[in-house]
Protein backbone atom coordinates (compact mmCIF):
# COMPACT_ATOMS: atom_id res chain seq x y z
CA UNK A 1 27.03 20.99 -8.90
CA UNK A 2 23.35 21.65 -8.74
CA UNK A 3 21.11 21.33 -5.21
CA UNK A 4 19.41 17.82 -6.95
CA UNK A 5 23.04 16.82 -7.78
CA UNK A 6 24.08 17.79 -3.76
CA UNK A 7 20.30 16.28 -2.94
CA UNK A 8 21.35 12.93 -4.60
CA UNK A 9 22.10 9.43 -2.56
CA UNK A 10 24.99 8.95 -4.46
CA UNK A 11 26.17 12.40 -3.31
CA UNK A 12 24.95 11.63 0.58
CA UNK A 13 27.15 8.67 0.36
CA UNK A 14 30.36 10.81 -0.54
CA UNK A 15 29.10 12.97 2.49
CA UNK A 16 28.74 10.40 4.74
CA UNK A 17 32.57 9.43 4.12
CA UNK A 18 33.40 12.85 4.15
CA UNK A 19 31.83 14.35 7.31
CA UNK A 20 29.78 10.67 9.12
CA UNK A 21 31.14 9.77 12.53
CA UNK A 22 33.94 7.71 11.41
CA UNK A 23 33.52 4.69 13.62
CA UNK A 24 29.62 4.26 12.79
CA UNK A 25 30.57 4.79 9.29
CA UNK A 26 33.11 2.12 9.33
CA UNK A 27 30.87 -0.47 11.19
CA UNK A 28 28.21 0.51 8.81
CA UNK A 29 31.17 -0.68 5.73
CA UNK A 30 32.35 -3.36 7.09
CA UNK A 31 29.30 -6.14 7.01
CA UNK A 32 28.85 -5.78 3.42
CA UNK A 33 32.67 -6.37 2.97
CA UNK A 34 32.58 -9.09 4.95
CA UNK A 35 30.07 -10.56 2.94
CA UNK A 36 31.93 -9.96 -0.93
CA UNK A 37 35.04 -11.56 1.02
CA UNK A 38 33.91 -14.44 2.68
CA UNK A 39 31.21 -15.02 -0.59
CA UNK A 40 34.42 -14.55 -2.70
CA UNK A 41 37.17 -16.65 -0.85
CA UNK A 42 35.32 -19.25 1.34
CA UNK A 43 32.23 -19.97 0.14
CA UNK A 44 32.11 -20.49 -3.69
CA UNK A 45 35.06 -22.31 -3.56
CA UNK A 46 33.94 -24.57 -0.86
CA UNK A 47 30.45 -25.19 -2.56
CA UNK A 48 32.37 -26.52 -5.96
CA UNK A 49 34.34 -28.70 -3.45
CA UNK A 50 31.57 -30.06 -2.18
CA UNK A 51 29.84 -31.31 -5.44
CA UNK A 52 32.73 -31.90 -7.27
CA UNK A 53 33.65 -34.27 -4.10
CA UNK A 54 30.55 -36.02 -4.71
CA UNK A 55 32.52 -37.21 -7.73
CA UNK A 56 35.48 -39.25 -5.99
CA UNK A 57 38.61 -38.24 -4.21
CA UNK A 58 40.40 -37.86 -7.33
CA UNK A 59 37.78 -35.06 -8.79
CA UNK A 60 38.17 -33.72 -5.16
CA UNK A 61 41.93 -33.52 -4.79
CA UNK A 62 42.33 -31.88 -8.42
CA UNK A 63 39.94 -29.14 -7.36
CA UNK A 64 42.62 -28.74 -4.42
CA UNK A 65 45.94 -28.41 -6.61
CA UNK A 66 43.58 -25.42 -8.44
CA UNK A 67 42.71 -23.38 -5.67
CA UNK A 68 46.14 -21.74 -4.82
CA UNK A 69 46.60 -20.34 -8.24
CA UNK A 70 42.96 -19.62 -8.05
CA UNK A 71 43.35 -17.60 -4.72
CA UNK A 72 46.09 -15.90 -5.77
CA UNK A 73 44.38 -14.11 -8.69
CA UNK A 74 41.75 -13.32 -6.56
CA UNK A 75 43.82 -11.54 -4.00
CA UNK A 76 45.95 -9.73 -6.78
CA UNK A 77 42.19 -8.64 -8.43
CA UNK A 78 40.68 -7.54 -5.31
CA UNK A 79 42.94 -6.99 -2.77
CA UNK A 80 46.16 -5.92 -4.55
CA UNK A 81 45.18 -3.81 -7.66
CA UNK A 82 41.59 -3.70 -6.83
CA UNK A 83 42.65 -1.26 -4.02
CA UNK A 84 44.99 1.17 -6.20
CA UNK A 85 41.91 1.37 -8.30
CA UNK A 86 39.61 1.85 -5.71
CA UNK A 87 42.48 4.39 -4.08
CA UNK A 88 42.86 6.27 -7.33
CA UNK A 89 38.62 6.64 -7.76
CA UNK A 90 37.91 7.72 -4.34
CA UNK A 91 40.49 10.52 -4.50
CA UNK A 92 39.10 11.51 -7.54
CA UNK A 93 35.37 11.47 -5.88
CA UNK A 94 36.55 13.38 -2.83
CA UNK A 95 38.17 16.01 -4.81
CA UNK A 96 34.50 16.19 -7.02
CA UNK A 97 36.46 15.56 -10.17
CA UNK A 98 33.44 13.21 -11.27
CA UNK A 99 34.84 13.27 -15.04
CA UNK A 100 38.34 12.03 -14.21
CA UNK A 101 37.05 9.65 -11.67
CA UNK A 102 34.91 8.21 -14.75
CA UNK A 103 37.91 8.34 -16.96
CA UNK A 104 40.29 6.15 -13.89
CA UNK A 105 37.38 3.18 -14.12
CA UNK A 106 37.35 3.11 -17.99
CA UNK A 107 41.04 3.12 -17.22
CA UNK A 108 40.87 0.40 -14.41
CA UNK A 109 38.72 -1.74 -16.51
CA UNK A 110 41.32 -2.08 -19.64
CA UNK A 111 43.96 -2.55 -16.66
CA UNK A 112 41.92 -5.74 -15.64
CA UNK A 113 41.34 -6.84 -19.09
CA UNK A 114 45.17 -7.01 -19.53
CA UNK A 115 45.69 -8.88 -16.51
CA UNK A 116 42.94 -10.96 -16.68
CA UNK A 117 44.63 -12.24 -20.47
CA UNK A 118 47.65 -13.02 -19.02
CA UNK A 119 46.30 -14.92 -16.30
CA UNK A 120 44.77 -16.70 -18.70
CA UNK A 121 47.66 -17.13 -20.83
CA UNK A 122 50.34 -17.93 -18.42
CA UNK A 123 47.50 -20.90 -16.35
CA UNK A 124 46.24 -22.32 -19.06
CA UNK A 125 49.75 -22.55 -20.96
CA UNK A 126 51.61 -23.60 -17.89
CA UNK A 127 48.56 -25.91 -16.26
CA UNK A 128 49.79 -29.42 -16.42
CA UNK A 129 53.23 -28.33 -15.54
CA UNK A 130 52.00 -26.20 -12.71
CA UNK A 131 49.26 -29.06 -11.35
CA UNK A 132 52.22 -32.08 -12.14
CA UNK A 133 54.36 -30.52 -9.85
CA UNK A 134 52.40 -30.03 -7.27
CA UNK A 135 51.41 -33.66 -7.26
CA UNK A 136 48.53 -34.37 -9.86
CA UNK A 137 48.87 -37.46 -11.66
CA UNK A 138 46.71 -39.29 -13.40
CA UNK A 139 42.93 -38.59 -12.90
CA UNK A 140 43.70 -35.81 -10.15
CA UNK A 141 45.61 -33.79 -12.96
CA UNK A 142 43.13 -34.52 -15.53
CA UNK A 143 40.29 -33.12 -12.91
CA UNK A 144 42.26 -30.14 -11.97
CA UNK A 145 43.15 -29.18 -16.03
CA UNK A 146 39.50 -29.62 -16.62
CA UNK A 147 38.19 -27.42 -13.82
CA UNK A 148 41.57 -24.67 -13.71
CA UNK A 149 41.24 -24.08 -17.38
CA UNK A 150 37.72 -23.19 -17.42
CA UNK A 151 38.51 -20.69 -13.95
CA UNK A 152 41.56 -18.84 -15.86
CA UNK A 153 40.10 -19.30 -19.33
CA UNK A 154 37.32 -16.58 -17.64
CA UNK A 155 40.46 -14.82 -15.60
CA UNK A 156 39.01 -11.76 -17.42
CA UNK A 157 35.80 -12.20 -15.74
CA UNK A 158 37.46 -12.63 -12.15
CA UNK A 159 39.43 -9.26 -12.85
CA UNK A 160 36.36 -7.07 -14.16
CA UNK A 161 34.94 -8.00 -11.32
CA UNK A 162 37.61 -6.79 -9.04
CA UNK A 163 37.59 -4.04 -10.64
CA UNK A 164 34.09 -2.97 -10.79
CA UNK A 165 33.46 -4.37 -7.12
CA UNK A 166 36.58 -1.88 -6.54
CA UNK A 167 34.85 1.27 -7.36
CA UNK A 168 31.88 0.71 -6.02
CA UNK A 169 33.57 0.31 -2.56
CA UNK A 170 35.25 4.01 -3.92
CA UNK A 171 31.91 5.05 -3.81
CA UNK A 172 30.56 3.86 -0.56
CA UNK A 173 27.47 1.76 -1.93
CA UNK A 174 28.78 -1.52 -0.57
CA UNK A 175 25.26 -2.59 0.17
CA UNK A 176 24.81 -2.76 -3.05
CA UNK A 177 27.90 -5.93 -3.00
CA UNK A 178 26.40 -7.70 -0.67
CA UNK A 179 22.84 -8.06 -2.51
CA UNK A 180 24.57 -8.77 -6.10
CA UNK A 181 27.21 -11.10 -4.59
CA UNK A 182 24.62 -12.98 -2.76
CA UNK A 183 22.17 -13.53 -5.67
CA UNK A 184 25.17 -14.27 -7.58
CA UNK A 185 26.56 -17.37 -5.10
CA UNK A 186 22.39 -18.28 -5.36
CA UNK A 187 23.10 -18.95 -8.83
CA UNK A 188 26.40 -20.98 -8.67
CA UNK A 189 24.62 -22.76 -6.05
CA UNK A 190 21.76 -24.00 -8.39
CA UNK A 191 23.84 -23.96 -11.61
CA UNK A 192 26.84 -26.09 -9.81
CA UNK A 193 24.97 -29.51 -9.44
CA UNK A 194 23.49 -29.03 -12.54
CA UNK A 195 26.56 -28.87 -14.62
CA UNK A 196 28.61 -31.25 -12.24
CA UNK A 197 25.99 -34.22 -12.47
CA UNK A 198 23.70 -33.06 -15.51
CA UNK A 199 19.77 -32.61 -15.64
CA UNK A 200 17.90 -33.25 -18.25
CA UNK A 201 19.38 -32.58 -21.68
CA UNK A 202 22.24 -31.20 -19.84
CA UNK A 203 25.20 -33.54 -19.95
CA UNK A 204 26.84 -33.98 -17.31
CA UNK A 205 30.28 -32.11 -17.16
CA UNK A 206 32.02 -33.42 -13.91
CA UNK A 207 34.40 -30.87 -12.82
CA UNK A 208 34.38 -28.68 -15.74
CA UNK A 209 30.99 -28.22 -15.05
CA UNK A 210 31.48 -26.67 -11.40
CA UNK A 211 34.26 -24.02 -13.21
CA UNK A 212 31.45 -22.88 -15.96
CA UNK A 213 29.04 -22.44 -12.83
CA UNK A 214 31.39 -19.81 -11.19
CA UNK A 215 32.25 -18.06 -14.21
CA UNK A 216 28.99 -17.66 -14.85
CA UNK A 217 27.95 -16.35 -11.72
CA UNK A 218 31.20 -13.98 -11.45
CA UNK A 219 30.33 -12.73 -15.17
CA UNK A 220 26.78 -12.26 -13.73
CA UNK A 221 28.08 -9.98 -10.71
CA UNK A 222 30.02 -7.99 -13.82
CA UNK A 223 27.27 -7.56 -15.92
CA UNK A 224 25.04 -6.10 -12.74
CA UNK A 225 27.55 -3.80 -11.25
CA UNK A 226 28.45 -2.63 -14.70
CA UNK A 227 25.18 -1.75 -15.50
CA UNK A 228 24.82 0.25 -11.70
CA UNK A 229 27.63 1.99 -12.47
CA UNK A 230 26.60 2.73 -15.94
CA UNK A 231 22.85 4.02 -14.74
CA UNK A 232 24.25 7.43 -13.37
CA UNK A 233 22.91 6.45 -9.54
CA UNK A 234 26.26 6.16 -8.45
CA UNK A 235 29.28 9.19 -7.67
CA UNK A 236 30.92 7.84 -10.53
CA UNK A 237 29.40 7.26 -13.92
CA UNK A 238 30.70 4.29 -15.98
CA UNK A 239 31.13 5.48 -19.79
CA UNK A 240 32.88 5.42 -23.05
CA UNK A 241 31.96 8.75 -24.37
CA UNK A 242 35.19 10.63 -24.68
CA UNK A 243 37.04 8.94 -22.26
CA UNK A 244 40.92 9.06 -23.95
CA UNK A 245 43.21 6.11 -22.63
CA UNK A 246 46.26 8.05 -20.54
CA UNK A 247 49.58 7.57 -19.77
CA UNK A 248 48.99 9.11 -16.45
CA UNK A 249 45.49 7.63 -15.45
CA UNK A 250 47.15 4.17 -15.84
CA UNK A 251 50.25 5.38 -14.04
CA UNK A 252 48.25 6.50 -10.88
CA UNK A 253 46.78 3.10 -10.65
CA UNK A 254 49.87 1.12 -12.12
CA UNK A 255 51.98 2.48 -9.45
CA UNK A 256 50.14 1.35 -6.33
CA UNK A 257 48.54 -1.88 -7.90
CA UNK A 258 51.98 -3.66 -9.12
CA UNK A 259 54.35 -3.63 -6.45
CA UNK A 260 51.00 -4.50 -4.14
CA UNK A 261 50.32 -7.38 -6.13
CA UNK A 262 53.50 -9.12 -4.83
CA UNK A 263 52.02 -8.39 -1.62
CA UNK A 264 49.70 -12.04 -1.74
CA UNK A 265 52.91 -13.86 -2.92
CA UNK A 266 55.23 -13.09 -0.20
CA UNK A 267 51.98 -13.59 2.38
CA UNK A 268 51.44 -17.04 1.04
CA UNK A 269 55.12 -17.90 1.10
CA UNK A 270 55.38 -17.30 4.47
CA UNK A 271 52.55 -19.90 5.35
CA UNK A 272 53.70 -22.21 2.90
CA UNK A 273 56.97 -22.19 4.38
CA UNK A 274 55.61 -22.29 7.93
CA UNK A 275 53.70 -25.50 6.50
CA UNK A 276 57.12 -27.00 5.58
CA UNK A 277 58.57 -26.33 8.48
CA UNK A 278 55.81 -28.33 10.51
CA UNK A 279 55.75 -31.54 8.44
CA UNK A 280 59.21 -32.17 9.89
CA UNK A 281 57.47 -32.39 12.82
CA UNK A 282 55.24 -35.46 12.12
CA UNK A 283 51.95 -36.25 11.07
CA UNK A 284 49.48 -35.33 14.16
CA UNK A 285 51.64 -32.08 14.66
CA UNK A 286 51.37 -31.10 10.73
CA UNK A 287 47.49 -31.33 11.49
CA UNK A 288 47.13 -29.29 13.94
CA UNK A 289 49.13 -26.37 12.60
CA UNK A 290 46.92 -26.60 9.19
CA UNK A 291 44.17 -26.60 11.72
CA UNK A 292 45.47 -23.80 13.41
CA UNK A 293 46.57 -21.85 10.88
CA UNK A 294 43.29 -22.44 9.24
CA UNK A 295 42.00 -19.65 11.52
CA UNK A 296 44.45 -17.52 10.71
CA UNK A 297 43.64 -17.59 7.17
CA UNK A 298 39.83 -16.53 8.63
CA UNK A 299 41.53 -13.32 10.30
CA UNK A 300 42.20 -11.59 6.62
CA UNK A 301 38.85 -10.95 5.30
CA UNK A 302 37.37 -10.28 8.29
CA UNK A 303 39.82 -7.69 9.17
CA UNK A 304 39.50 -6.90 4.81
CA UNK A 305 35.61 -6.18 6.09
CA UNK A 306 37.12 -3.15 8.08
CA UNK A 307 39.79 -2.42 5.64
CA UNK A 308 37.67 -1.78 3.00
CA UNK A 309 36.11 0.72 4.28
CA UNK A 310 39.32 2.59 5.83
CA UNK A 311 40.66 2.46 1.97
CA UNK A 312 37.05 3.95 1.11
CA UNK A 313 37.09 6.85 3.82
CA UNK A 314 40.60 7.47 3.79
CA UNK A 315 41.00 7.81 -0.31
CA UNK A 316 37.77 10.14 -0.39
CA UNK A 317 39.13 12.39 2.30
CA UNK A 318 42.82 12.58 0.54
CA UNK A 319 41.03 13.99 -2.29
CA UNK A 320 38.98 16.41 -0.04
CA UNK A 321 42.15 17.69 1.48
CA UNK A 322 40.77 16.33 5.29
CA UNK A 323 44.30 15.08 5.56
CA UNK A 324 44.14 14.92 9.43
CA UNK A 325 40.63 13.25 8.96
CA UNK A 326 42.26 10.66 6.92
CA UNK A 327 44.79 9.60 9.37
CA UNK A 328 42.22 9.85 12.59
CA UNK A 329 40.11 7.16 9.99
CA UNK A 330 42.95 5.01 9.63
CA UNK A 331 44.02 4.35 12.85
CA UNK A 332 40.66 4.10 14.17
CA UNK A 333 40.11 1.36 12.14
CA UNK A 334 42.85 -0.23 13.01
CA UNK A 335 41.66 0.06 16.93
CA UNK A 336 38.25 -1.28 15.50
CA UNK A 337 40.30 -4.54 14.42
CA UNK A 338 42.70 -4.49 17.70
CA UNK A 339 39.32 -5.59 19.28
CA UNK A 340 37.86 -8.37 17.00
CA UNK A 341 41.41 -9.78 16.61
CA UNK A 342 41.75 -9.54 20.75
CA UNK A 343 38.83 -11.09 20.94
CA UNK A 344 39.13 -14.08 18.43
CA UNK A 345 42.66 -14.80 19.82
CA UNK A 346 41.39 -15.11 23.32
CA UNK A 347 38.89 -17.45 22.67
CA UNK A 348 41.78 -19.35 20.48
CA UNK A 349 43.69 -19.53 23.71
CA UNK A 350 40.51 -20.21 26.15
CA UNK A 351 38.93 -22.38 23.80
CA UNK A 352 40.47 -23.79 20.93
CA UNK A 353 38.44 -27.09 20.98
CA UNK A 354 35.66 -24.70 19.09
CA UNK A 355 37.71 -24.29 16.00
CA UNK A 356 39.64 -27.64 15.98
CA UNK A 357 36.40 -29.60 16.60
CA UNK A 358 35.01 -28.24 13.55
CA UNK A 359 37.76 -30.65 11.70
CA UNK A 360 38.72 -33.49 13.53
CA UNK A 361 37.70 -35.57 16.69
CA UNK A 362 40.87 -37.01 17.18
CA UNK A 363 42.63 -36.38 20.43
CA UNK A 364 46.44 -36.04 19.60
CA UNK A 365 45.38 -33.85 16.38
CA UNK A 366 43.30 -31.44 18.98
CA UNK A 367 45.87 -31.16 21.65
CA UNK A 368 48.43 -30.23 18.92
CA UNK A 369 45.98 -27.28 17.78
CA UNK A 370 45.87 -26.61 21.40
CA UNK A 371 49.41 -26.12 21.83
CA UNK A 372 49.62 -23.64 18.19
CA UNK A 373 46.64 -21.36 19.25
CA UNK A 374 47.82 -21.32 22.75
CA UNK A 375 51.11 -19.98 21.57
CA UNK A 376 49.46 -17.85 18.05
CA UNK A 377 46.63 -16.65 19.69
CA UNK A 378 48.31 -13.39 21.17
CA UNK A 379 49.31 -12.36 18.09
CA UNK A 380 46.50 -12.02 16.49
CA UNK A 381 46.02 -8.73 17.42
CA UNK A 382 49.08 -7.60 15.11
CA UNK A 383 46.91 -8.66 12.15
CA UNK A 384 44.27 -5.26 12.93
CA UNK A 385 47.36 -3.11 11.71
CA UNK A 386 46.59 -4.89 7.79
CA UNK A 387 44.22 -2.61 7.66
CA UNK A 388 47.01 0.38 7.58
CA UNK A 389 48.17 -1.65 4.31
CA UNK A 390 44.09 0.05 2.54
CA UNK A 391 45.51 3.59 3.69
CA UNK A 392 49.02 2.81 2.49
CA UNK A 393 47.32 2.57 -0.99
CA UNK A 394 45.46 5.33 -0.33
CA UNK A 395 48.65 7.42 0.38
CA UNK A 396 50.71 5.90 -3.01
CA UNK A 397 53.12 4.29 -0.38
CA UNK A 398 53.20 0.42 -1.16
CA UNK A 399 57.08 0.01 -0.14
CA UNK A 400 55.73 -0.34 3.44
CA UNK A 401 52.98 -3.16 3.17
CA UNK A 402 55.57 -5.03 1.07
CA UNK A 403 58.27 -4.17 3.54
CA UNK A 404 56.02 -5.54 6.77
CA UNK A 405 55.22 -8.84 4.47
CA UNK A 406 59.07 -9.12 3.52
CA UNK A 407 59.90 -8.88 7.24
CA UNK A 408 57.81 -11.58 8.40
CA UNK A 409 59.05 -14.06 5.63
CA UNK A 410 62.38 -13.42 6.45
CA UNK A 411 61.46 -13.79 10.40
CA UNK A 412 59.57 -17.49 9.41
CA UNK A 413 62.41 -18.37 6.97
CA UNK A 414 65.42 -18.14 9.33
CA UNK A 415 63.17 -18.67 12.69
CA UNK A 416 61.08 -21.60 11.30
CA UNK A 417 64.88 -23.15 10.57
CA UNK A 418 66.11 -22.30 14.26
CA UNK A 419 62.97 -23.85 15.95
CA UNK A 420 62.86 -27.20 14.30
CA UNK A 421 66.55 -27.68 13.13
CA UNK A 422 68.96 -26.24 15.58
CA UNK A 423 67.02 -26.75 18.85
CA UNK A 424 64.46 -28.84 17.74
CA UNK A 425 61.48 -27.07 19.73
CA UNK A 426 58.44 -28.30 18.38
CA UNK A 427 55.40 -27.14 17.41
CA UNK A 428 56.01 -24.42 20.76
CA UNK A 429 58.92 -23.59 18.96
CA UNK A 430 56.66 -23.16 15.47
CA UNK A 431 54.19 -20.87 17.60
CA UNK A 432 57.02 -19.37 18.93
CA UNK A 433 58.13 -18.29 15.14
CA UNK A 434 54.52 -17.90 14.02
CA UNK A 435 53.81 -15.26 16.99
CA UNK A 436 56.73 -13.28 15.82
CA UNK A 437 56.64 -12.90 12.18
CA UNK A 438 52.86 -11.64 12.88
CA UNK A 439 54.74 -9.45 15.43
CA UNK A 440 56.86 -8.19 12.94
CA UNK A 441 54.20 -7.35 10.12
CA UNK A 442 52.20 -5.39 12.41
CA UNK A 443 54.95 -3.13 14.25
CA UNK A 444 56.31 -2.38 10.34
CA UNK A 445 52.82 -1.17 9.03
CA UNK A 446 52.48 1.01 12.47
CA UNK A 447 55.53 2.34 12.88
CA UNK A 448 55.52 3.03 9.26
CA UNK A 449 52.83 4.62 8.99
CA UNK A 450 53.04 6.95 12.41
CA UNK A 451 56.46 7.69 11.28
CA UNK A 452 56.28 8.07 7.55
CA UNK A 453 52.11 8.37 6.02
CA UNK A 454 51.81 10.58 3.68
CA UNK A 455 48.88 12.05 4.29
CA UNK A 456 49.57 16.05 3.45
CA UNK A 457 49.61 19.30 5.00
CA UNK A 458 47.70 18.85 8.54
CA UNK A 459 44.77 20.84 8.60
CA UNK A 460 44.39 23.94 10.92
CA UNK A 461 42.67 22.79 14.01
């Protein structure tokens, strides 16, 4: 490597996960993450929502019956497989094989081309099935076909962009995903109302028209990072030229990224079936759980923010052989999210008129929010130990994330039946059950990985 190629930013960047304080380093991480997460999940949904609502309830509720499936791929894009990929780079990077960590994107990208096809294949095929049975009829189906089959006819476009936002995390330039996912949503802000309602000789497309507008503002975040990563300014160069597609490169991606992607499945089984479990419990309670567990939802990519970065360090300094580095980073950051988890349940307990006033002014709907946080709200510090789930892909160990999610279905499945069929407990008992499966997730992950990370040969001290 020559002193210009040392003297590089790209090649500060790898230093700065390599030898930076590892607290200020991770702080420094985590904004931009939060950003690409809450830009990602929150807001460019809820800005289609908003026009497309502008259109009638029925426009509105077919948006809903999308979002789900919708979610789904985008935790499986970024979350699940995005991580092996960013794992499998970083490694690479840290270990200053810059050719093979160009060959593991090419590698990454024809992963997410795959994926994205059979998103594609299996959501648009299976649509009106999918939407009829979760209760679209009539003009609600017809506005969730038109909007869902525009989102996974581009499913390609939602994976390349895990992917490529993947790497670039590998690299440590996540400023860099904050200022192209920002201009992006600036985009799909302008383009939405134009394509919803029409301008000009635009017609107007209705809800069609808001899924065109975030394609084309995801394919625009593509085409940007792909070009960054193709410029050379970056610890891994984005090419073609004699890359050859191997076995191997897709195995060491392949066998992190699948068994995490039924990570978001058993995750959102649990809430579904925690949302099941409070309908018996009548209207006013049902609406203050969704309230409540509304927040909860909040907790994951804010506590992503930090995990990010932990995958990020921790990958790099596996490949630099700073195996007792890369468990110090790990469990630091999960101390980092101990204390915004602490802090967000405590004010759930102290205050939870904050977050339910945000959605409703009625009294009985409140109180029962009141009672759920008051119970939840504890817990919430057993959600920082997620961020042990980035290092688990870091270390190739994705039995343990999936065991921690597995345990906490099974603790809401037969709990959630206990507290409102055999004792009939209420939405305490709900809590009760709630508190406990969260319980269960986080002691897995930390035990797990205390007892059994694979993080190497310790280095000499």
């Amino acid at each position: 490597m020559t002193a210009a190629t040392l003297a590089s930013p790209a090649a500060a960047r790898t230093r700065l996960l390599l030898e930076g304080p590892i607290i200020s380093t991770l702080l420094r991480l985590a904004p931009a993450n939060l950003v690409v997460n809450v830009v990602l999940i929150a807001v460019t949904a809820s800005v289609d929502a908003y026009f497309v609502g502008q259109l009638g309830l029925e426009a509105l509720a077919g948006l809903s019956l999308v979002f789900p499936p919708m979610m789904l791929m985008q935790q499986m894009a970024n979350a699940s497989m995005g991580g092996a990929m960013a794992a499998a780079v970083g490694k690479a990077i840290g270990a200053g094989k810059r050719d093979e960590a160009a060959a593991l994107v090419v590698h990454a990208l024809v992963i997410a081309c795959v994926a994205g096809a059979l998103f594609t294949t299996l959501f648009v095929g299976v649509g009106p099935i999918l939407y009829g049975w979760l209760g679209g009829r009539g003009a609600v189906l017809a506005a969730a076909l038109d909007y869902g089959n525009v989102i996974f006819a581009g499913a390609v476009v939602y994976w390349l962009l895990g992917a490529l936002t993947s790497v670039v995390r590998a690299t440590g330039q996540v400023s860099l995903l904050a200022w192209v996912y920002l201009g992006a949503e600036a985009l799909h802000i302008v383009l939405v109302p134009i394509l919803v309602f029409g301008a000009g000789p635009i017609p107007a497309l209705g809800a069609t028209g808001a899924g065109i507008a975030t394609v084309t503002s995801f394919a625009t975040s593509s085409a940007v990072l792909a070009g960054w990563l193709a410029s050379g300014r970056t610890s891994v160069t984005l090419s073609l030229r004699g890359v050859r597609l191997q076995p191997a490169m897709f195995g060491e991606i392949l066998r992190v990224g699948v068994p995490m992607s039924a990570l978001p499945l058993f995750n959102n089984l649990a809430l579904a079936t925690l949302t099941a479990y409070a309908g018996l419990l009548g209207t006013a309670s049902l609406a203050g759980f969704g309230i409540g567990v509304r927040l909860e939802y909040l907790l994951y990519p804010i506590n992503f923010g930090l995990g990010a970065g932990v995958l990020a360090m921790v990958s790099t300094n596996l490949g630099a052989r700073q195996f007792e580095r890369a468990g110090r980073i790990a469990w630091i950051g999960t101390g980092l999210s101990v204390g915004v988890m602490w802090l967000i349940g405590v004010l759930a307990i102290t205050a939870p008129g904050l977050w339910s006033g945000l959605f409703t002014d009625d009294p009985e709907i409140r109180r029962a929010t009141a009672i759920y946080l008051g119970v939840v709200g504890m817990a919430y510090v057993f959600v920082a130990p997620n961020t042990l789930m980035s290092a688990f892909q870091s270390t190739r160990q994705p039995q343990f994330p999936l065991l921690a999610a597995l345990a906490r279905l099974i603790v809401v499945l037969i709990g959630g039946w206990i507290a409102t069929q055999a004792f009939d407990t209420g939405l305490v008992g709900l809590g009760i059950v709630t508190f406990a499966g969260l319980v269960a997730m986080g002691s897995v992950l930390s035990l797990a990985f205390l007892l059994y990370a694979n993080l190497g040969p310790r280095e000499a001290t």
